[in-house]
Protein backbone atom coordinates (compact mmCIF):
# COMPACT_ATOMS: atom_id res chain seq x y z
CA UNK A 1 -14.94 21.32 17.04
CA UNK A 2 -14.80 17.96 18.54
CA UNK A 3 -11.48 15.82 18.56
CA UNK A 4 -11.22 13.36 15.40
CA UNK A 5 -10.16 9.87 16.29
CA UNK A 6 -7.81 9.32 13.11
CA UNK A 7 -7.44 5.80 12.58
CA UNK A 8 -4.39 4.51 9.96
CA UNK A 9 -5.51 1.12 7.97
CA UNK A 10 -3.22 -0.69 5.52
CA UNK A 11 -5.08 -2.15 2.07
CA UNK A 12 -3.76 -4.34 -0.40
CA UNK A 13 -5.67 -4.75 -4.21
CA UNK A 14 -3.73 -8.40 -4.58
CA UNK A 15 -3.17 -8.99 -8.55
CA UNK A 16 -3.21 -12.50 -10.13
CA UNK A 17 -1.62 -13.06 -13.22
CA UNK A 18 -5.31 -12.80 -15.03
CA UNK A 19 -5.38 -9.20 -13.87
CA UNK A 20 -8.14 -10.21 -11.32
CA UNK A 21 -8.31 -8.61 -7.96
CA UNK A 22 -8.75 -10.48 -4.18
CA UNK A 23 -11.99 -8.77 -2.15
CA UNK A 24 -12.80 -10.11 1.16
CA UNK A 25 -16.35 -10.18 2.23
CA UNK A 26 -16.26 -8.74 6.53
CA UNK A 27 -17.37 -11.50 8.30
CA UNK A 28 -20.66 -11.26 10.76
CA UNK A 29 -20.15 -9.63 13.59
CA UNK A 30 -17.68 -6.62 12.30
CA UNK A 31 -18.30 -3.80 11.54
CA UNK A 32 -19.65 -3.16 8.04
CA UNK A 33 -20.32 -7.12 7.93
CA UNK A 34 -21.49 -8.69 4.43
CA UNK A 35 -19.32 -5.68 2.69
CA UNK A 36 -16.36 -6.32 0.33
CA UNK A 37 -12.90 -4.64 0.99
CA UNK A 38 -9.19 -5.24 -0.19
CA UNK A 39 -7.34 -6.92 2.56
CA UNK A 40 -5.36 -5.38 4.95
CA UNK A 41 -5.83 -4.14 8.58
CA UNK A 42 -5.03 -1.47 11.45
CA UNK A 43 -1.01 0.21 11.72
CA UNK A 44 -0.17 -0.86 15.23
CA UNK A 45 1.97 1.53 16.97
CA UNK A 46 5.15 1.06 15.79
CA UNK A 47 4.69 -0.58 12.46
CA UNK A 48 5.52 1.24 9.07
CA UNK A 49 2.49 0.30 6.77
CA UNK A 50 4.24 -2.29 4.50
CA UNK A 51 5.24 -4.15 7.55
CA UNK A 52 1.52 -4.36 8.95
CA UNK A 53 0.40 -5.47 5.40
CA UNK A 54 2.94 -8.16 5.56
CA UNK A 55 1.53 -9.24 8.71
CA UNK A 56 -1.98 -8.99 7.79
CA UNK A 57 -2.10 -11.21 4.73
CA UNK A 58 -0.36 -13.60 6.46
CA UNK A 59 -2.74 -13.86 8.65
CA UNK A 60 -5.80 -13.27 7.33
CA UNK A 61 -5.08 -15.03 3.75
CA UNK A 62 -1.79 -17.38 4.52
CA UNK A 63 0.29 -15.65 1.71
CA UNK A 64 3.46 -14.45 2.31
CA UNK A 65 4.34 -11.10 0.80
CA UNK A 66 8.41 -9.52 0.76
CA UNK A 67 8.41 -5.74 0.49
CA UNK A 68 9.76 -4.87 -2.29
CA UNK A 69 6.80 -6.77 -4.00
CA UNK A 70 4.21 -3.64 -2.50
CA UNK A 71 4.04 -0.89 -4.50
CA UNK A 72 1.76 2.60 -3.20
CA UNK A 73 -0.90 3.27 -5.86
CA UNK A 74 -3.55 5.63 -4.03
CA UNK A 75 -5.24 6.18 -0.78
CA UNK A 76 -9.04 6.62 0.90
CA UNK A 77 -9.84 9.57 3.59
CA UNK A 78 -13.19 8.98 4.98
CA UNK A 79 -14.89 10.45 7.29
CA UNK A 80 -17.15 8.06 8.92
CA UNK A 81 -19.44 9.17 12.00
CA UNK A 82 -16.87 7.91 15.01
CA UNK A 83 -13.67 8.51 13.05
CA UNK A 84 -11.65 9.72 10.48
CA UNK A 85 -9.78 7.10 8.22
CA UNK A 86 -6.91 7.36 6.73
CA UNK A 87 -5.93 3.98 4.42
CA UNK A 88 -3.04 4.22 1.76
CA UNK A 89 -3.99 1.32 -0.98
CA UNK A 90 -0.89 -0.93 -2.28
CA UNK A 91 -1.01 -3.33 -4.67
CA UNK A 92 0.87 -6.07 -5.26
CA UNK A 93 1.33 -8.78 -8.30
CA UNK A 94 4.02 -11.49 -6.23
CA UNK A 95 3.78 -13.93 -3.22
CA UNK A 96 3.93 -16.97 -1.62
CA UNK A 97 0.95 -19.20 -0.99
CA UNK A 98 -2.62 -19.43 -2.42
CA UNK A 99 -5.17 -17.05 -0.48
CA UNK A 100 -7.13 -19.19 1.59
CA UNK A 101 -9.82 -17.38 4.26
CA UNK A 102 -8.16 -18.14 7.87
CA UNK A 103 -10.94 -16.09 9.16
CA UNK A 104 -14.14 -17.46 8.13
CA UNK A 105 -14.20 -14.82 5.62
CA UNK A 106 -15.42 -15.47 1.77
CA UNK A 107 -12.82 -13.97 -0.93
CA UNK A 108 -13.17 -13.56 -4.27
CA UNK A 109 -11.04 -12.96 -7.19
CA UNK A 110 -12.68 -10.40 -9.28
CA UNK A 111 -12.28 -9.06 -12.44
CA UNK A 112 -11.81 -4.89 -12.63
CA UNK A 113 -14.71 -4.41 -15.06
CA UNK A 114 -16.65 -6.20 -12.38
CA UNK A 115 -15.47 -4.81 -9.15
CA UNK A 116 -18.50 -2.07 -8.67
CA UNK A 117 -20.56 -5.32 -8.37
CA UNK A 118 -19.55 -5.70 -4.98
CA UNK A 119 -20.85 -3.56 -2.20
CA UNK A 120 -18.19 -1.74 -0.68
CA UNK A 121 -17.86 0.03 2.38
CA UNK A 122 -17.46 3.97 1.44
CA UNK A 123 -13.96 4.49 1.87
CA UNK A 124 -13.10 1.68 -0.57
CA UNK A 125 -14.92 2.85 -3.14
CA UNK A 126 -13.48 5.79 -4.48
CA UNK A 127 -10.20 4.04 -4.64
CA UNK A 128 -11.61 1.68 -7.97
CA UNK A 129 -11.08 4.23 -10.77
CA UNK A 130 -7.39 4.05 -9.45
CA UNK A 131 -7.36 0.43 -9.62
CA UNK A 132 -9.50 0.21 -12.81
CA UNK A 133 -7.15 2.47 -14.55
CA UNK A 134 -4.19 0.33 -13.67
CA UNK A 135 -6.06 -2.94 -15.03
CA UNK A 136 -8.56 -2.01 -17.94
């Protein structure tokens, strides 16, 4: 059998106080572009997981998040034809800052009866029920 790249991404189902949820739309040019995902990004080396979801919504949404605010709920493992992924889902109800798109992406705040109107890419998607649970 050939070797699996394994690849470890960080997600974050953001909550606002009207128990919607923040999707990103991947911008042109990425892969899986026009889909909607939960932000987050790649573990560097060296990074626990709530450290590089700290770092990525700061960057990629200008909110500020503290770590005791990001709580583990479920996770995706998805094989896709290159690699394996691996991404543990947080979510998280407290920060700083409004969510603006630093990276010419669109967001969206959405409610959880309306979340399968999205298209996802396929390692987000079996991670709604968990979320849908939480919220309906």
């Amino acid at each position: 059998m050939a070797d699996i790249k394994l690849t470890l991404v960080v997600a974050c189902a953001l909550i606002d106080a009207d128990k919607r949820v923040l999707l990103a739309q991947r911008p042109e040019g990425k892969a899986l572009a026009g889909l909607w995902e939960f932000p987050g990004g790649k573990i560097e080396p060296g990074e626990r997981p709530e450290q590089t979801l700290i770092r990525e919504l700061h960057e990629e949404i200008g909110i500020t998040v503290s770590e005791p605010c990001l709580a583990p709920l479920t996770f995706a493992s998805h094989a896709y034809e290159t690699f394996h992924l691996l991404m543990p889902l947080y979510i998280c109800r407290r920060w700083e800052g409004l969510a603006v798109a630093r990276e010419g992406q669109n967001l969206a705040w959405v409610r959880a009866s309306k979340l399968r109107d999205y298209p996802m890419p396929p390692a987000d998607i079996p991670l709604l029920p968990h979320l849908m649970d939480l919220l309906l």
